[in-house]
C-alpha atoms as a PDB file:
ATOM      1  CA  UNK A   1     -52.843 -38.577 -20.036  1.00  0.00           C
ATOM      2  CA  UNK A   2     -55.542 -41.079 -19.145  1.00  0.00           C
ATOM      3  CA  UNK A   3     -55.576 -42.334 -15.781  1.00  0.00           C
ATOM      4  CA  UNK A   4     -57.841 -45.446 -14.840  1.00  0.00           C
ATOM      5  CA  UNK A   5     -60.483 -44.765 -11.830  1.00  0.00           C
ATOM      6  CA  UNK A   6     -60.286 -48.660  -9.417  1.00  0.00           C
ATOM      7  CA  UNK A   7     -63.180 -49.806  -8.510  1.00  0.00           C
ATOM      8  CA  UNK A   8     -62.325 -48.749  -4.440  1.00  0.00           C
ATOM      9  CA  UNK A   9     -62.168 -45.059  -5.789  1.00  0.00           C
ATOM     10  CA  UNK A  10     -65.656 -45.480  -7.725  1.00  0.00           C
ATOM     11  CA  UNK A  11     -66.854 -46.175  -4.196  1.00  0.00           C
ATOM     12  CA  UNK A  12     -65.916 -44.228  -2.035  1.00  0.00           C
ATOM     13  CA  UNK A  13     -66.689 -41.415  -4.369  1.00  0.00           C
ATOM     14  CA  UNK A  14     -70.596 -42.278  -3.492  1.00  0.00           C
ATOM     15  CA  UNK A  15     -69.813 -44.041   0.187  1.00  0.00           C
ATOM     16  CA  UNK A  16     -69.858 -40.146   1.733  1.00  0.00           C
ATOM     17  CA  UNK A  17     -69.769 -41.351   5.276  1.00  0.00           C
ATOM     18  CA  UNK A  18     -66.270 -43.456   4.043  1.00  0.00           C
ATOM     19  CA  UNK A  19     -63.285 -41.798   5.607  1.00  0.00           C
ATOM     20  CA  UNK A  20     -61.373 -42.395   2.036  1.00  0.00           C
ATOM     21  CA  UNK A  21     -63.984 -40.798   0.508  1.00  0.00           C
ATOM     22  CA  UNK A  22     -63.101 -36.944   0.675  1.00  0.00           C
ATOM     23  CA  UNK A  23     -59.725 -38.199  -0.361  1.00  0.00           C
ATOM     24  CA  UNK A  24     -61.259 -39.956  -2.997  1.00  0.00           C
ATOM     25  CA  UNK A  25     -63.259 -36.706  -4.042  1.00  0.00           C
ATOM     26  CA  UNK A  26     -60.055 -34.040  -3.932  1.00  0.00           C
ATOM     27  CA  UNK A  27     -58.043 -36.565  -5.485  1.00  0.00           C
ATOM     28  CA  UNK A  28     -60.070 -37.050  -8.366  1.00  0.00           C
ATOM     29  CA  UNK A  29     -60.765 -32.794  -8.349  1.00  0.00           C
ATOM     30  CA  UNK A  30     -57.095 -32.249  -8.344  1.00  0.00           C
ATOM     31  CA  UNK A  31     -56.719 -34.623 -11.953  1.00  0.00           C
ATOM     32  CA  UNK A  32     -59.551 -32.726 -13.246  1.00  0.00           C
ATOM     33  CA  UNK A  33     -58.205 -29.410 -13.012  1.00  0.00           C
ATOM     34  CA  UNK A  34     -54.673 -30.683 -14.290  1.00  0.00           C
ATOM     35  CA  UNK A  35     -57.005 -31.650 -16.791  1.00  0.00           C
ATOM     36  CA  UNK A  36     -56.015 -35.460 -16.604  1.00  0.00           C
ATOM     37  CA  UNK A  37     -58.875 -37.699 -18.468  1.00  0.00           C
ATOM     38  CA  UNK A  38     -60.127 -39.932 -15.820  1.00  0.00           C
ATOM     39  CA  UNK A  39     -61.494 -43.431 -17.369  1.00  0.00           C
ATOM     40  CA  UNK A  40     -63.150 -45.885 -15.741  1.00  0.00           C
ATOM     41  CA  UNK A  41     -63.517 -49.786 -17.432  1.00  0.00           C
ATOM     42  CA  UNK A  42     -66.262 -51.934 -17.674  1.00  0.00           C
ATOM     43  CA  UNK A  43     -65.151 -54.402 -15.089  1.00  0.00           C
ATOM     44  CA  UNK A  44     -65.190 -51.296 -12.212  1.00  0.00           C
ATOM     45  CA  UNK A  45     -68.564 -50.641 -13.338  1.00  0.00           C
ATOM     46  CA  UNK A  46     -69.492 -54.563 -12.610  1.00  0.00           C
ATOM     47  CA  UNK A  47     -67.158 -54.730  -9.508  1.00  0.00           C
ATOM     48  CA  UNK A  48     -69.300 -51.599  -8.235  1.00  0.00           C
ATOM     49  CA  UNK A  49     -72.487 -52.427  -8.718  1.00  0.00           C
ATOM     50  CA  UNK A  50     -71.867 -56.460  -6.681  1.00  0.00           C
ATOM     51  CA  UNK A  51     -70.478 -54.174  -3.777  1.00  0.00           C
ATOM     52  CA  UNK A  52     -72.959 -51.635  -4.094  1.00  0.00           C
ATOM     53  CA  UNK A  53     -75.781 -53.812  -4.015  1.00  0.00           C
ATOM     54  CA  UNK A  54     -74.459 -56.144  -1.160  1.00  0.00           C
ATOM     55  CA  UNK A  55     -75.854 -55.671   2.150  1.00  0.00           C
ATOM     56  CA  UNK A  56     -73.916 -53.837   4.458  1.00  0.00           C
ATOM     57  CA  UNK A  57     -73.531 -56.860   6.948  1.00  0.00           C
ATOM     58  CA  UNK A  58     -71.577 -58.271   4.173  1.00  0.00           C
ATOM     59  CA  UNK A  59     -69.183 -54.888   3.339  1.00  0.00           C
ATOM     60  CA  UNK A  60     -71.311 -53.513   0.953  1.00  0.00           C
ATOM     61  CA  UNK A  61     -72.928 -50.267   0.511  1.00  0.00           C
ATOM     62  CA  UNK A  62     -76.778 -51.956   0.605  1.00  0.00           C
ATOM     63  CA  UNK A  63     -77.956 -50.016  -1.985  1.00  0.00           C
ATOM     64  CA  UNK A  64     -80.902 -50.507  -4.276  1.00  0.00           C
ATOM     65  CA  UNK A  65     -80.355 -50.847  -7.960  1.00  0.00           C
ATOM     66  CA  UNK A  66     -82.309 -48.125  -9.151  1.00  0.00           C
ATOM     67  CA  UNK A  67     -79.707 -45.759  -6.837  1.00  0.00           C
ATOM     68  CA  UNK A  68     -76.608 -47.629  -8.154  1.00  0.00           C
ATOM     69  CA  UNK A  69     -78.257 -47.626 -11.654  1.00  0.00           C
ATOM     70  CA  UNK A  70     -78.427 -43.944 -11.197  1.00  0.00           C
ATOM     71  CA  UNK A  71     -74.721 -44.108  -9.263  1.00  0.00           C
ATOM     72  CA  UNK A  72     -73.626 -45.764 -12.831  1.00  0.00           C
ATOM     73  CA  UNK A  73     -75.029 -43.261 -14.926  1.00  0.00           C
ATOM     74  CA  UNK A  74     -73.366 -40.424 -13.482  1.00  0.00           C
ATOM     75  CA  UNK A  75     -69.895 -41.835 -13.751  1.00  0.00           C
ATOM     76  CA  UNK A  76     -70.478 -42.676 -17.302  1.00  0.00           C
ATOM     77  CA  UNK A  77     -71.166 -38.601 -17.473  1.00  0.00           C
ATOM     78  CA  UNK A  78     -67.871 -38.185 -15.686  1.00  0.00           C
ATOM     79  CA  UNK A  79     -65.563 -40.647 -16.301  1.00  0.00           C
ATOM     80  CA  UNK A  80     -64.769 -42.032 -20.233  1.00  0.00           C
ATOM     81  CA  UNK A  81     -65.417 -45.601 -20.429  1.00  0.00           C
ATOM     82  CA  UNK A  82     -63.202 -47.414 -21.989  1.00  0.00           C
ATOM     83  CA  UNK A  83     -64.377 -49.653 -24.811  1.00  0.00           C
ATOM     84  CA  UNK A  84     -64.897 -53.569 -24.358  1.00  0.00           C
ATOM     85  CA  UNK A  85     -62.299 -54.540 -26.575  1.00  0.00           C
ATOM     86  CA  UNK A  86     -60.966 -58.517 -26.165  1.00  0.00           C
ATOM     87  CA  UNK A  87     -57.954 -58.174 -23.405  1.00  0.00           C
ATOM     88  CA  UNK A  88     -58.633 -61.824 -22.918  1.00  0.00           C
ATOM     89  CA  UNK A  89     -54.566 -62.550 -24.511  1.00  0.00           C
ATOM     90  CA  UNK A  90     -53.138 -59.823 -22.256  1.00  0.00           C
ATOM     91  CA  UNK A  91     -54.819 -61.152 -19.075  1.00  0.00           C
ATOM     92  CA  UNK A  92     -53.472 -64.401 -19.783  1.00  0.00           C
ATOM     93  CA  UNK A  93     -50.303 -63.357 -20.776  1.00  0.00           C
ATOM     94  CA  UNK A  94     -50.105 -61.023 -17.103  1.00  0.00           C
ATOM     95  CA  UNK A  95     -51.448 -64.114 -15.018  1.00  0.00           C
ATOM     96  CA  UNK A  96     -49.233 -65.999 -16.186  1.00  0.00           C
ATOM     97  CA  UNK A  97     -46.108 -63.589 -16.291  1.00  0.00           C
ATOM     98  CA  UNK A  98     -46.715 -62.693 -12.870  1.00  0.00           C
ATOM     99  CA  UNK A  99     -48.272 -65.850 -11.232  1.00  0.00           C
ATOM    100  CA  UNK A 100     -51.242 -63.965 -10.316  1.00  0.00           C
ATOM    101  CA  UNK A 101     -53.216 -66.591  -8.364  1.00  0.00           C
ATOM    102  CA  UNK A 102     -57.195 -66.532  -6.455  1.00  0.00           C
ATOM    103  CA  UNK A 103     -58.277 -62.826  -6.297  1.00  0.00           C
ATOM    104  CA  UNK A 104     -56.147 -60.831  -7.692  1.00  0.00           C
ATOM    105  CA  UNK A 105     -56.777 -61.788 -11.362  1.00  0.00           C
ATOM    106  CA  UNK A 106     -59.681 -59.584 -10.920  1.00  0.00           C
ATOM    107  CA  UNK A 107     -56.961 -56.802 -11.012  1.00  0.00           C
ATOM    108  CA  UNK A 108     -55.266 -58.345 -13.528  1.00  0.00           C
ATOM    109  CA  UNK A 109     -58.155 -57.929 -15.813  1.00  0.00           C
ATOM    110  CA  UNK A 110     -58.233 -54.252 -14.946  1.00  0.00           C
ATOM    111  CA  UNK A 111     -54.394 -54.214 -16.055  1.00  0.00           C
ATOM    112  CA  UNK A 112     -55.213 -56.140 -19.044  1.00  0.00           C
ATOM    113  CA  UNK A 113     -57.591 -53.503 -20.545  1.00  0.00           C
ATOM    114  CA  UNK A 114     -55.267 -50.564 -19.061  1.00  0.00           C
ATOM    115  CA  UNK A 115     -52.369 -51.841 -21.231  1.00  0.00           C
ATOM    116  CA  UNK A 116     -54.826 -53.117 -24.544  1.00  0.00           C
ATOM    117  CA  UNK A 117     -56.091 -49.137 -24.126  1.00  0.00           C
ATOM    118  CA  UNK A 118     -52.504 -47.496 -23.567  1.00  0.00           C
ATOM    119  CA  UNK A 119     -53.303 -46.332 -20.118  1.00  0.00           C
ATOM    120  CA  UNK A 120     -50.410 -45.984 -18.271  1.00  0.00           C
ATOM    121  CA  UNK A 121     -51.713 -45.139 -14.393  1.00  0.00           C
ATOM    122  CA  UNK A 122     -54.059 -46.232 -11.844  1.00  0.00           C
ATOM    123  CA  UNK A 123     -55.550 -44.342  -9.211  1.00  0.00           C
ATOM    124  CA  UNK A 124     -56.343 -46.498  -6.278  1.00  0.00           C
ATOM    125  CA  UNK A 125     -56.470 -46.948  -2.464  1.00  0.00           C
ATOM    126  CA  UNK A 126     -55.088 -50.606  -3.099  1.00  0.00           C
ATOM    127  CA  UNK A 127     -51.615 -49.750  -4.796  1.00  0.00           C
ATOM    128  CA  UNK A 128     -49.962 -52.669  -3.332  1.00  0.00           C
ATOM    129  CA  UNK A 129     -51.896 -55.098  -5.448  1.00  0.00           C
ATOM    130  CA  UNK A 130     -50.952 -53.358  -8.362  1.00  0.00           C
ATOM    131  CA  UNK A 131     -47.449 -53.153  -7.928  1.00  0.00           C
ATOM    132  CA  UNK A 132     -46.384 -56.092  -9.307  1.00  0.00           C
ATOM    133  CA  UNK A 133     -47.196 -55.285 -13.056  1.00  0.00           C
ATOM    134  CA  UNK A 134     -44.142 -52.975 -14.380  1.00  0.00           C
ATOM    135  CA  UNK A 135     -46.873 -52.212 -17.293  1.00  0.00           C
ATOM    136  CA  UNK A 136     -48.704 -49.699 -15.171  1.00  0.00           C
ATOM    137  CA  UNK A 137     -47.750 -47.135 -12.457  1.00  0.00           C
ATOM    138  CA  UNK A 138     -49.851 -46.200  -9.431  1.00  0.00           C
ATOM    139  CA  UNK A 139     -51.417 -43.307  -8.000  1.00  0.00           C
ATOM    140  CA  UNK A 140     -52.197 -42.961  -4.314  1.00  0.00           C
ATOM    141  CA  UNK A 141     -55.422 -41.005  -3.982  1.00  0.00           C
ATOM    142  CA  UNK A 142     -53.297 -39.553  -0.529  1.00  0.00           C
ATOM    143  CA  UNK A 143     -50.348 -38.268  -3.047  1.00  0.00           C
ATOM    144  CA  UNK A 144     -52.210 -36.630  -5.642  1.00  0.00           C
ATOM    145  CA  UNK A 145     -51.034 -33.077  -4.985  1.00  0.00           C
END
């Protein structure tokens, strides 16, 4: 079963000094060896590199972008990317469905390609904004057993 990597994971996967981030690490070991495809869309890969490259008075990692270039290129040797089909229907049909107003359509988006890809779960340290959409189910990095 596919299971989408959020953006939060992404970072804290690279953020080693992150207190989520061994959790973020043995989580994402633990789906590996249950052999669970981890996937990671297009939009986490954007999302990552704005945070990435912010400066770290702003919360962001202040990295440069030849090390989140080379950040990038190792998920894509991890992680399946999912293809940039047009979700731009199924966002609008979630945002409206669930009233999803000022930030969160971000996640929306994320939900939107989840659903146009059949991806049924989401591993993320932000489960709360996800649990609106009955579409998806979430995984807490802190439950993955």
């Amino acid at each position: 079963m596919a299971i989408l990597l959020d953006t939060n994971v992404l970072l804290r996967l690279v953020q080693k000094r992150h207190p989520h981030s061994p959790i973020a690490n043995r989580a994402t070991n633990l789906l590996d060896v249950r052999n669970d495809a981890m996937v990671i869309a297009h939009q986490s890969m954007v999302e990552f590199w704005a945070v990435a490259t912010r400066p770290a008075s702003a919360n962001g990692l202040d990295l440069t972008v030849e090390d989140v270039e080379f950040e990038i290129a190792g998920f894509k040797k991890l992680f399946r990317v999912l293809p940039e089909l047009p979700i731009h229907e199924e966002w609008l049909r979630l945002v409206t469905k669930y009233r999803v107003m000022g930030k969160n359509v971000h996640d929306a988006r994320l939900v939107a390609a989840m659903v146009v890809h059949g991806v049924k779960e989401i591993l993320t340290f932000n489960g709360p904004d996800f649990a609106r959409y009955a579409e998806i189910s979430v995984l807490d990095p802190f439950q993955i057993l």
